[in-house]
PDB file of N, CA and C in Angstrom:
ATOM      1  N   UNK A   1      -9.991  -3.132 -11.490  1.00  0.00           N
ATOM      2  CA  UNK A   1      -9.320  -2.508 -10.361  1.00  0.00           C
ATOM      3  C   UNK A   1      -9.816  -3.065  -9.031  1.00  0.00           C
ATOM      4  N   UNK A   2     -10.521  -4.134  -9.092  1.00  0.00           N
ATOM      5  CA  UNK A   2     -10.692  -4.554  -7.628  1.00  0.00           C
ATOM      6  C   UNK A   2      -9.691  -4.949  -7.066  1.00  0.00           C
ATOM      7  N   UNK A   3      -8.608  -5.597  -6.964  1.00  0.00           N
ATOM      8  CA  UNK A   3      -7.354  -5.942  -6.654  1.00  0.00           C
ATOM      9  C   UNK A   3      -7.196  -4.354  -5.888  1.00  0.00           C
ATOM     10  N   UNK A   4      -7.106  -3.671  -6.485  1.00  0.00           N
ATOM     11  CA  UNK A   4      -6.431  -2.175  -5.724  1.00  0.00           C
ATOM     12  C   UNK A   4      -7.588  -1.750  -5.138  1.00  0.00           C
ATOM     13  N   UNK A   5      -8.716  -2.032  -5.038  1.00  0.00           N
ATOM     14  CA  UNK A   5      -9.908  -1.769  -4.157  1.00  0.00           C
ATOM     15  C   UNK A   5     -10.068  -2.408  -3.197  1.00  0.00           C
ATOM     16  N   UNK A   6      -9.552  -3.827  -2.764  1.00  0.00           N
ATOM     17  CA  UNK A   6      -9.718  -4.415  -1.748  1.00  0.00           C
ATOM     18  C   UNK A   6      -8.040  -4.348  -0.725  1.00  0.00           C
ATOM     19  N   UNK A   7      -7.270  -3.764  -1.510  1.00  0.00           N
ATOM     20  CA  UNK A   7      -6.066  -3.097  -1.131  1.00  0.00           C
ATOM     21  C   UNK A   7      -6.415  -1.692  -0.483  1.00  0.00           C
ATOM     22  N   UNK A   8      -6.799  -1.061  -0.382  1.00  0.00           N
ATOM     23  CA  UNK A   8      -7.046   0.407  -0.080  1.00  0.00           C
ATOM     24  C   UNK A   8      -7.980  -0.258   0.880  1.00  0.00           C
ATOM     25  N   UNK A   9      -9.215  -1.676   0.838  1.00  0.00           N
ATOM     26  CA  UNK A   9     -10.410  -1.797   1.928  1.00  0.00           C
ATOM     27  C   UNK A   9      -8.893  -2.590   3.345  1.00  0.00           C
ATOM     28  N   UNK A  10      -8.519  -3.205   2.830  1.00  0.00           N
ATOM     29  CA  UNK A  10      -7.598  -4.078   3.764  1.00  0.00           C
ATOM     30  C   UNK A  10      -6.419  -2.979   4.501  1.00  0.00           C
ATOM     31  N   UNK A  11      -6.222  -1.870   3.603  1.00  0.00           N
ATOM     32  CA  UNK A  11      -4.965  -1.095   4.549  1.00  0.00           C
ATOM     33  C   UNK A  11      -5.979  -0.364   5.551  1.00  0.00           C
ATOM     34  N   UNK A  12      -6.815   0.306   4.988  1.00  0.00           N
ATOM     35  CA  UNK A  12      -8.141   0.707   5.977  1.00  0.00           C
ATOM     36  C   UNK A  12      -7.957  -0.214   7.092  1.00  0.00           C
ATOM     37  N   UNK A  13      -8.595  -1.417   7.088  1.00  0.00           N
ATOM     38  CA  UNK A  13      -8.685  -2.084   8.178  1.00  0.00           C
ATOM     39  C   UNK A  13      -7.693  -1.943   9.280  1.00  0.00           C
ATOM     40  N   UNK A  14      -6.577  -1.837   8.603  1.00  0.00           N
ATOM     41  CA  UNK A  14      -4.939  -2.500   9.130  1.00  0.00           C
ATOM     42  C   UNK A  14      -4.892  -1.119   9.765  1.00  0.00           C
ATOM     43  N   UNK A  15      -5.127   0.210   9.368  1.00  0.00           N
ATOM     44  CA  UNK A  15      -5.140   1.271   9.867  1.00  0.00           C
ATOM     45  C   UNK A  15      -5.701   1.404  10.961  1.00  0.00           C
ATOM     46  N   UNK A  16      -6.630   0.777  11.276  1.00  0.00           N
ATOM     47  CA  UNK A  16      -8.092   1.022  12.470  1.00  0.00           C
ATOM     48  C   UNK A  16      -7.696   0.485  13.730  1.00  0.00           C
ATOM     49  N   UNK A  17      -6.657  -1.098  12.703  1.00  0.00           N
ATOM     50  CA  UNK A  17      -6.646  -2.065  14.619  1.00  0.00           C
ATOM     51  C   UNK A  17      -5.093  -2.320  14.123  1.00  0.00           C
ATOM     52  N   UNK A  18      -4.696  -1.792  13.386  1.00  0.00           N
ATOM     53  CA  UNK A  18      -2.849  -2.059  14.196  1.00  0.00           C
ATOM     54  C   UNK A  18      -2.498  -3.471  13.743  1.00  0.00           C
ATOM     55  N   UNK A  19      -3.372  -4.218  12.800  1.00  0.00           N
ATOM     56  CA  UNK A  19      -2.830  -5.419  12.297  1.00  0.00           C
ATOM     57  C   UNK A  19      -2.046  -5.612  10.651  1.00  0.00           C
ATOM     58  N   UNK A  20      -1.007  -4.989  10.973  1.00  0.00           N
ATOM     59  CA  UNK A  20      -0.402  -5.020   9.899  1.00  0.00           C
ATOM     60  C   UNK A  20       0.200  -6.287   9.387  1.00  0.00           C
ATOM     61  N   UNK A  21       0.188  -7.169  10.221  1.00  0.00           N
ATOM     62  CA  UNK A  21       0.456  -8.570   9.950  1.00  0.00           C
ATOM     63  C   UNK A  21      -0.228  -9.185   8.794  1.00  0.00           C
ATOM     64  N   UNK A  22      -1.659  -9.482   8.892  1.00  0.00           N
ATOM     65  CA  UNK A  22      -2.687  -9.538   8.355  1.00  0.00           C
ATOM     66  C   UNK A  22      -2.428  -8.576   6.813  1.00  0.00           C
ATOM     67  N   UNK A  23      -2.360  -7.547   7.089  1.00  0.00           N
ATOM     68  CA  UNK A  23      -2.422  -6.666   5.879  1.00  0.00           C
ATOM     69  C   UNK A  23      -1.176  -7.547   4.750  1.00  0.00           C
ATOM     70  N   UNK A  24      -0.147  -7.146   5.827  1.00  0.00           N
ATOM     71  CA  UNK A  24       1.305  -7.929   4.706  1.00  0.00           C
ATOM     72  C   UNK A  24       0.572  -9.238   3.835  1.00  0.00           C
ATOM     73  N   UNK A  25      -0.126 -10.055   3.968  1.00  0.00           N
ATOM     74  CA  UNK A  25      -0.073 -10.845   3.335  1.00  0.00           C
ATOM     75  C   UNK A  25      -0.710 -11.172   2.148  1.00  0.00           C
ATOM     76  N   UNK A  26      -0.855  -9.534   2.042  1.00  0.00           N
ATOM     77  CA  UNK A  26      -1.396  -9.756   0.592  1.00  0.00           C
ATOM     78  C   UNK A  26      -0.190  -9.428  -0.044  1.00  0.00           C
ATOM     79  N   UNK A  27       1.017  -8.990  -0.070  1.00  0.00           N
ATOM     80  CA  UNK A  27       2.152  -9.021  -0.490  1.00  0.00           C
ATOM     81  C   UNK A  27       3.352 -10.558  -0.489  1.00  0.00           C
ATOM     82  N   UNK A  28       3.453 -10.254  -1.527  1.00  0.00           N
ATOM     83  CA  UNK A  28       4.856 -11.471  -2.111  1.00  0.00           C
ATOM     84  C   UNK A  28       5.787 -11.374  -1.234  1.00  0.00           C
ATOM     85  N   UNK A  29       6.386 -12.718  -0.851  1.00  0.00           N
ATOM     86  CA  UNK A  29       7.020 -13.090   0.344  1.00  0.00           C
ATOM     87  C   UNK A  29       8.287 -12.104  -0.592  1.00  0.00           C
ATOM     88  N   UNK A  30       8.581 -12.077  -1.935  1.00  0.00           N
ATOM     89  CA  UNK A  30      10.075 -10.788  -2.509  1.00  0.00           C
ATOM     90  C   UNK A  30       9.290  -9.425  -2.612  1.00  0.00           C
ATOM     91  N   UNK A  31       8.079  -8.754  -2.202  1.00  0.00           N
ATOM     92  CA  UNK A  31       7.626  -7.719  -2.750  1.00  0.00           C
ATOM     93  C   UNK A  31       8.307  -6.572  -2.274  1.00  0.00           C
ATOM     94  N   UNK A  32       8.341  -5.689  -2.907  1.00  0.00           N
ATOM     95  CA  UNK A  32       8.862  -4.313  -3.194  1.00  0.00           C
ATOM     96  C   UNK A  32       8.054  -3.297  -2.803  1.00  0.00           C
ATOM     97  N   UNK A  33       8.185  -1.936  -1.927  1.00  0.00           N
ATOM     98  CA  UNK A  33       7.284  -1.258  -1.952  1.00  0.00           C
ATOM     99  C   UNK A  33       8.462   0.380  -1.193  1.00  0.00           C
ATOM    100  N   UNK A  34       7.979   1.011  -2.352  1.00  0.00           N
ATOM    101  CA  UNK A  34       8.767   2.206  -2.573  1.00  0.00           C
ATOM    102  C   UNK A  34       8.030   3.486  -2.671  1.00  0.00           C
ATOM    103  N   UNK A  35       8.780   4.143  -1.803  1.00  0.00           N
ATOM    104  CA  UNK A  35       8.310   5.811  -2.216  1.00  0.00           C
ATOM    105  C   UNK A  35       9.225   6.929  -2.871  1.00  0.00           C
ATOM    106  N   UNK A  36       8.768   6.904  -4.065  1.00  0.00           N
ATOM    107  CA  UNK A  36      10.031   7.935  -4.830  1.00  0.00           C
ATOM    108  C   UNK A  36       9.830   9.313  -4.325  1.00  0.00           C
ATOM    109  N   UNK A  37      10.727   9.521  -4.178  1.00  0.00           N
ATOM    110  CA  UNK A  37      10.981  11.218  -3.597  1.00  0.00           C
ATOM    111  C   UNK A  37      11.515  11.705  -2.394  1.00  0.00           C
ATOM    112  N   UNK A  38      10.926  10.104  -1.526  1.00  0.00           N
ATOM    113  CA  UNK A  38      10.964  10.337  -0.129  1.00  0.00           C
ATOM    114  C   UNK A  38      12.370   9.776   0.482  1.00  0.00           C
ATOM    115  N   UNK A  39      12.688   9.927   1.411  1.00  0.00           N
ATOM    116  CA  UNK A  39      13.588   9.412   1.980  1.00  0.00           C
ATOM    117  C   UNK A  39      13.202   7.905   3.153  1.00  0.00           C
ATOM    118  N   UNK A  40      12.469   7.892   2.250  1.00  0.00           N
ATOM    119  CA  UNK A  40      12.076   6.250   3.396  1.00  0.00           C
ATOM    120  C   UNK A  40      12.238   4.836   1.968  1.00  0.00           C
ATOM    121  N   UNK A  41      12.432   3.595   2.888  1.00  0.00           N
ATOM    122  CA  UNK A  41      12.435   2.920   1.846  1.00  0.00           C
ATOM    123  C   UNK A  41      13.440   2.611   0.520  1.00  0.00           C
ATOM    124  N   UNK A  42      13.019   1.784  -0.564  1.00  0.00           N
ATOM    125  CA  UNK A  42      12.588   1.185  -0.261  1.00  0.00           C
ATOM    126  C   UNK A  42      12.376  -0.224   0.294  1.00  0.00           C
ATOM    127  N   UNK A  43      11.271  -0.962   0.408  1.00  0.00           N
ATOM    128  CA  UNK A  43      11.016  -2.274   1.762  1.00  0.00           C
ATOM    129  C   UNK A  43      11.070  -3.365   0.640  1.00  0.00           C
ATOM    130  N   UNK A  44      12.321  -4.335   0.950  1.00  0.00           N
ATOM    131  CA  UNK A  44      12.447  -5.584   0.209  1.00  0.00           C
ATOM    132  C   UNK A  44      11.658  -7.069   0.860  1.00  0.00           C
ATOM    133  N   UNK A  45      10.722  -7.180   0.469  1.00  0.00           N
ATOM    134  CA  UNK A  45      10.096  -8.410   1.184  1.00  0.00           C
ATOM    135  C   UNK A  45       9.302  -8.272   2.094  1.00  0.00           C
ATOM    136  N   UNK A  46       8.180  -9.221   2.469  1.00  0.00           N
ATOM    137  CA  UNK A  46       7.335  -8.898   2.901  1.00  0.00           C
ATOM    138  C   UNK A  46       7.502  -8.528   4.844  1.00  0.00           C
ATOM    139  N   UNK A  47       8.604  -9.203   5.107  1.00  0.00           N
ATOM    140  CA  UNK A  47       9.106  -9.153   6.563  1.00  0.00           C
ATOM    141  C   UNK A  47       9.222  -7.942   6.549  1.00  0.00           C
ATOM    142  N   UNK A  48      10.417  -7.034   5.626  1.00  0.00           N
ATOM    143  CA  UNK A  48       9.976  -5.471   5.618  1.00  0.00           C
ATOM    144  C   UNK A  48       8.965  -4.558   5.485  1.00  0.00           C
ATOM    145  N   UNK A  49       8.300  -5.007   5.190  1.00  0.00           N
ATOM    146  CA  UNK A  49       7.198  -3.759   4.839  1.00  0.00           C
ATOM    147  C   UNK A  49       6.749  -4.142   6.051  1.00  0.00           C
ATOM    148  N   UNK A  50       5.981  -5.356   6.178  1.00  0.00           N
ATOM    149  CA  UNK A  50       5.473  -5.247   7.946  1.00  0.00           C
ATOM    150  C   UNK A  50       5.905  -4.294   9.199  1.00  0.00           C
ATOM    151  N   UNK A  51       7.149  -4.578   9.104  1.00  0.00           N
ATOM    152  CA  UNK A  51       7.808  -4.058  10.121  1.00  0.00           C
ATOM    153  C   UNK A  51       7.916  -2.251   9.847  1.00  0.00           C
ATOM    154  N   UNK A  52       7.786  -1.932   8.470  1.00  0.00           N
ATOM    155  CA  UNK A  52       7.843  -0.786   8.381  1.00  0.00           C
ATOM    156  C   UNK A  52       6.696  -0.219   8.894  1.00  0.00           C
ATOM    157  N   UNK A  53       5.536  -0.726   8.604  1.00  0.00           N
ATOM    158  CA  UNK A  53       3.978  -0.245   8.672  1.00  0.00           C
ATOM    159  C   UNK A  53       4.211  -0.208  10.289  1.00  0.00           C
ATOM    160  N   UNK A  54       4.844  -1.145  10.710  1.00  0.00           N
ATOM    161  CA  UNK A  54       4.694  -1.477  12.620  1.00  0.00           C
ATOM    162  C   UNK A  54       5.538  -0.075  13.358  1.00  0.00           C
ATOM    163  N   UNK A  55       6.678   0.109  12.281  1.00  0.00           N
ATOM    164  CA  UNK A  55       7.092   1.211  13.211  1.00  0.00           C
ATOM    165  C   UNK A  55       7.316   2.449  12.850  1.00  0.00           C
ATOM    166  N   UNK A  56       6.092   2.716  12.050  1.00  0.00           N
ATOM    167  CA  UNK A  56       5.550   3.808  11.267  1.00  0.00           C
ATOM    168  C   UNK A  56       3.900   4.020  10.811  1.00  0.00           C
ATOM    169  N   UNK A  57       3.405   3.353  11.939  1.00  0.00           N
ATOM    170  CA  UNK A  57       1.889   3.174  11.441  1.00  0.00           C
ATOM    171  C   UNK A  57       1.401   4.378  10.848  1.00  0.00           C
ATOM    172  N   UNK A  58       0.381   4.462   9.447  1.00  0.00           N
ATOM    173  CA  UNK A  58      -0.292   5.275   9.493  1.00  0.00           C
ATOM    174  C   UNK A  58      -1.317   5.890  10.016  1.00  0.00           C
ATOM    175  N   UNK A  59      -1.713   6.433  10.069  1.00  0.00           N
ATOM    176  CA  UNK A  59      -2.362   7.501  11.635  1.00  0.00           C
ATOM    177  C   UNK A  59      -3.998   7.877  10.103  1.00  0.00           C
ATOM    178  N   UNK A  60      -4.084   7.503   9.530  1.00  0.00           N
ATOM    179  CA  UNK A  60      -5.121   8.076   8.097  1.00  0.00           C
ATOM    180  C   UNK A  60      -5.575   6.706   7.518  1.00  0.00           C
ATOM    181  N   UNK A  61      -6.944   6.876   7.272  1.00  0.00           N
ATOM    182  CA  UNK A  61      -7.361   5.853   6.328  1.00  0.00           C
ATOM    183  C   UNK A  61      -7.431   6.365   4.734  1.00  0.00           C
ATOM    184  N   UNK A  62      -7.768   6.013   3.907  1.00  0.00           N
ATOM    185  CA  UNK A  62      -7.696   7.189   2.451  1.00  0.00           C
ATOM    186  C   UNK A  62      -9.037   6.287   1.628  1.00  0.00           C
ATOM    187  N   UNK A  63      -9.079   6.821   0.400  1.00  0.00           N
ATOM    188  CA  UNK A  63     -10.248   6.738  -0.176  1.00  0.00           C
ATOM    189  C   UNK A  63      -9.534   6.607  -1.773  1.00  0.00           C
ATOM    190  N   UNK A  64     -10.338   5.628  -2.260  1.00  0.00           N
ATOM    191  CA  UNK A  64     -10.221   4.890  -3.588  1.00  0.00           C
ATOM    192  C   UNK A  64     -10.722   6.412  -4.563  1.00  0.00           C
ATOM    193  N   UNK A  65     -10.604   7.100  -5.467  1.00  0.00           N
ATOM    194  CA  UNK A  65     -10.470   8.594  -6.128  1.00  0.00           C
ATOM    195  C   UNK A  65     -10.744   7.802  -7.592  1.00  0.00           C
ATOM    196  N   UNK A  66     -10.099   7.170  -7.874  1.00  0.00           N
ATOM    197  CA  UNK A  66      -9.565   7.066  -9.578  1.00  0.00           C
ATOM    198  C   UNK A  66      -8.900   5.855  -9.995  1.00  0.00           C
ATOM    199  N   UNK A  67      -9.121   5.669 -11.092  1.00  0.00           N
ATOM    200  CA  UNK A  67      -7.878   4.083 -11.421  1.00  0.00           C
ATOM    201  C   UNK A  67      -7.811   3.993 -12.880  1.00  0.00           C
ATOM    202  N   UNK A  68      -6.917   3.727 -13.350  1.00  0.00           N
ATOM    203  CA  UNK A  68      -6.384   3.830 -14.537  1.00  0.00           C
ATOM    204  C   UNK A  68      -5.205   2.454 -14.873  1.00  0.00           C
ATOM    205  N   UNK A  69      -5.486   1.366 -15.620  1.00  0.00           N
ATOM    206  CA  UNK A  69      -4.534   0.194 -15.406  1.00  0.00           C
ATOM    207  C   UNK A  69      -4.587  -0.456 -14.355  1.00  0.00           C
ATOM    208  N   UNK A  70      -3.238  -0.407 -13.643  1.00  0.00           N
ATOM    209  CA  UNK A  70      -2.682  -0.914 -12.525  1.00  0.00           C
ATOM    210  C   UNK A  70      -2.467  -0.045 -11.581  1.00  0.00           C
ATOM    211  N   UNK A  71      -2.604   1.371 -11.816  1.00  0.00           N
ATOM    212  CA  UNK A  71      -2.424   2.713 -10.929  1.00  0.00           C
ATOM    213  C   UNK A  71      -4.063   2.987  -9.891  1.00  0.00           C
ATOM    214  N   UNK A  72      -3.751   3.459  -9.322  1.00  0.00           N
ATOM    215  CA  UNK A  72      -4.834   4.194  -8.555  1.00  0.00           C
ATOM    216  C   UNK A  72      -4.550   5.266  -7.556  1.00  0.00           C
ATOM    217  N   UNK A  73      -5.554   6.675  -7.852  1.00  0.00           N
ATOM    218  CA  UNK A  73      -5.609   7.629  -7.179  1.00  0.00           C
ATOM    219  C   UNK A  73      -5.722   7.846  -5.946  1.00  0.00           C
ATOM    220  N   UNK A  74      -5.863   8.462  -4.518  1.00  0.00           N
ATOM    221  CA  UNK A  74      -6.408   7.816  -3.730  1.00  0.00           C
ATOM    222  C   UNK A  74      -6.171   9.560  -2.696  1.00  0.00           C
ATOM    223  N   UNK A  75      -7.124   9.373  -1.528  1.00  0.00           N
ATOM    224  CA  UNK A  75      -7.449  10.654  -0.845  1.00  0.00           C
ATOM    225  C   UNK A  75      -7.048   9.936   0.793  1.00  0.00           C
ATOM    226  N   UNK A  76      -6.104  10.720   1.221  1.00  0.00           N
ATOM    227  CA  UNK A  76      -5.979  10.277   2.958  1.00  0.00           C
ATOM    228  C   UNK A  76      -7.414  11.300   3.244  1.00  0.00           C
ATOM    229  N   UNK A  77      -7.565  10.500   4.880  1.00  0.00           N
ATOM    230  CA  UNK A  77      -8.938  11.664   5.074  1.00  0.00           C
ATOM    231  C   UNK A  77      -8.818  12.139   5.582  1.00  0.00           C
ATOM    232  N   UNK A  78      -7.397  13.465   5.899  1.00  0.00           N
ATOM    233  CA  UNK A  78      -7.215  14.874   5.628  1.00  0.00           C
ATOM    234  C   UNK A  78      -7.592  15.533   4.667  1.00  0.00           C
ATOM    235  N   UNK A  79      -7.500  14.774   3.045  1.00  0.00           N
ATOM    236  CA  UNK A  79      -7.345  15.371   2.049  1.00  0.00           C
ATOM    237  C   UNK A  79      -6.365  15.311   1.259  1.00  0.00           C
ATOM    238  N   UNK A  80      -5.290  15.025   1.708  1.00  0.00           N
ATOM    239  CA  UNK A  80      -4.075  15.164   0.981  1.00  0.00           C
ATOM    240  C   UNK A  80      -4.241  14.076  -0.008  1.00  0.00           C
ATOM    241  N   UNK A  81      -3.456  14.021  -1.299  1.00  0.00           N
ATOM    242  CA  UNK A  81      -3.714  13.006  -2.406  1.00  0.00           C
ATOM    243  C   UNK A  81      -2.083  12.253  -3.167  1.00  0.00           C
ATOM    244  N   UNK A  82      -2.668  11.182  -3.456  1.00  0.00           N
ATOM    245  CA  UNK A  82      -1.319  10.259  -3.846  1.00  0.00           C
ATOM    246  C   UNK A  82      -1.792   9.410  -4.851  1.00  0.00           C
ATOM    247  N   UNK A  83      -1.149   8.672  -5.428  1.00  0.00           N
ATOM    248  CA  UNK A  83      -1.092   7.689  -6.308  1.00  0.00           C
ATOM    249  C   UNK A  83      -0.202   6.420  -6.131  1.00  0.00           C
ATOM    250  N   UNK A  84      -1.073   5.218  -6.324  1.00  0.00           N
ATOM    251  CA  UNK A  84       0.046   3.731  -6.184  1.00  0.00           C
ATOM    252  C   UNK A  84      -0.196   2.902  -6.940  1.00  0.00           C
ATOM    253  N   UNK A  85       1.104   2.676  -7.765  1.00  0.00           N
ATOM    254  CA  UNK A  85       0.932   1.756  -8.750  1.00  0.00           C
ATOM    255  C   UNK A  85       1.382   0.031  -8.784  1.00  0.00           C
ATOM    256  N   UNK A  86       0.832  -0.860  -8.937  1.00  0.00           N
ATOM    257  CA  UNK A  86       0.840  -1.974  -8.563  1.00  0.00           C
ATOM    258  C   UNK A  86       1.367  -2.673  -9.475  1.00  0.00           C
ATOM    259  N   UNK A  87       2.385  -3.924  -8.993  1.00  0.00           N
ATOM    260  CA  UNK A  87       2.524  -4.746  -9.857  1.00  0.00           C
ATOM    261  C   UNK A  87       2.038  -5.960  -9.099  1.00  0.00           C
ATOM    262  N   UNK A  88       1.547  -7.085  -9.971  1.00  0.00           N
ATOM    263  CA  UNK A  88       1.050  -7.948  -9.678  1.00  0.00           C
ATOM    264  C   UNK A  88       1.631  -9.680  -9.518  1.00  0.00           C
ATOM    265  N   UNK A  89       1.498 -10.378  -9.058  1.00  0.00           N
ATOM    266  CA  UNK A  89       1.938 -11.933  -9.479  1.00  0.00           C
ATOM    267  C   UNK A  89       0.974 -12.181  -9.930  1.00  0.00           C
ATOM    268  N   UNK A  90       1.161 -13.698 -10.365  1.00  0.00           N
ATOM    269  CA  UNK A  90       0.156 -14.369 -11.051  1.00  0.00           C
ATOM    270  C   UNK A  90      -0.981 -14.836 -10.396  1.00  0.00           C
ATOM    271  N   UNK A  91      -0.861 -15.301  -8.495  1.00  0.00           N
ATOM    272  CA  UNK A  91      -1.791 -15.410  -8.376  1.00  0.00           C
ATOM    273  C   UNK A  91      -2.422 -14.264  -7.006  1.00  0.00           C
ATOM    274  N   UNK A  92      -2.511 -12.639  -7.689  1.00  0.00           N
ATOM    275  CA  UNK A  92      -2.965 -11.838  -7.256  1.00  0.00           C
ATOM    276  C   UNK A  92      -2.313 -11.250  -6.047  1.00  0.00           C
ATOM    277  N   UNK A  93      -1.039 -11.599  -5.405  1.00  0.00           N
ATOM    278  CA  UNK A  93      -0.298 -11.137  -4.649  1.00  0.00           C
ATOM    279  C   UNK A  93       0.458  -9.695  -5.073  1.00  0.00           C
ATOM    280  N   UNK A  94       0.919  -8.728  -4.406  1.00  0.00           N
ATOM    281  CA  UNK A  94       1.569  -7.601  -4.914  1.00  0.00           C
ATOM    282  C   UNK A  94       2.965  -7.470  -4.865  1.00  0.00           C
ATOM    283  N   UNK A  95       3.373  -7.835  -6.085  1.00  0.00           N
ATOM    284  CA  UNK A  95       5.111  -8.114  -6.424  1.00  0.00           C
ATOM    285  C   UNK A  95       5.964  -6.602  -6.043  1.00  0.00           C
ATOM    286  N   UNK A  96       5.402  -5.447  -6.372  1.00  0.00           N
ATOM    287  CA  UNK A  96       5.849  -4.425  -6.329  1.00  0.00           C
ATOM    288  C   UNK A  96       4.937  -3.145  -6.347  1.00  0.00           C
ATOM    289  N   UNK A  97       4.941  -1.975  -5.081  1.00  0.00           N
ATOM    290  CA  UNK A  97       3.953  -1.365  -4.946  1.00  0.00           C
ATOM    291  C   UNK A  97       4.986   0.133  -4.755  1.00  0.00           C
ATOM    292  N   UNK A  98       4.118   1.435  -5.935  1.00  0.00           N
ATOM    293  CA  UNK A  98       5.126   2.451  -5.816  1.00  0.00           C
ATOM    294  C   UNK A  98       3.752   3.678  -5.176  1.00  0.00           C
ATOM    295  N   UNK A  99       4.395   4.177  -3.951  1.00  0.00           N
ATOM    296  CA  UNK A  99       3.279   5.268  -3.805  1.00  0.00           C
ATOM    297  C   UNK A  99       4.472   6.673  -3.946  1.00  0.00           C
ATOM    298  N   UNK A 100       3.504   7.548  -4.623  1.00  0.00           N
ATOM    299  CA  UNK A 100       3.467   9.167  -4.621  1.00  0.00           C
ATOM    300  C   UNK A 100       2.708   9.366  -3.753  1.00  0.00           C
ATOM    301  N   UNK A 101       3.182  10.929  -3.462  1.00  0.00           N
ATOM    302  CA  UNK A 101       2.031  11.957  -2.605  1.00  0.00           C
ATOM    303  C   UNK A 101       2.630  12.977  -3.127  1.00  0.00           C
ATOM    304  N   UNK A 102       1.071  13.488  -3.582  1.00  0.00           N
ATOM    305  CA  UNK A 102       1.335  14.871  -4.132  1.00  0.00           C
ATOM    306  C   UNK A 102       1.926  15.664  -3.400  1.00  0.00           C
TER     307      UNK A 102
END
């Protein structure tokens, strides 16, 4: 699970100073990133998600909880809790990323 550990250290970062640029590129120039339930999303490619993070920054950093596979648990630091499950390319980029919140 380091892949999703240095994912959770890098959105941290991206959270702190507003460089979501930087963050995107650990995502696949086709990656996917979806929230089921919600009415946002989801972001086809990596130009989207950037731009989503840009005009929707998150305001929370969160905390690595649990991991199981390709999934991982995770704590905003309010408290509130979610889960994101990863798909991968071959060379460690994120093809497709699904978050819950409880």
């Amino acid at each position: 699970m380091d892949r999703a550990a240095a994912h959770v250290e890098a959105f941290n970062q991206a959270a702190t100073t507003g460089d979501w640029t930087t963050f995107a590129t650990r995502f696949a120039h086709d990656a996917v990133m979806s929230f089921p339930g919600l009415p946002i999303g989801p972001y086809a490619g990596r130009a989207a998600i950037v731009q989503a993070y840009r005009d929707n920054p998150p305001t929370e950093t969160m905390t690595l909880v649990g991991a199981k596979d390709d999934a991982i648990r995770f704590r905003w630091s309010s408290g509130a809790t979610g889960t994101m499950r990863f798909t991968w390319t071959a060379d460690g980029l994120v093809r497709e990323l699904v978050i819950r919140f409880d």
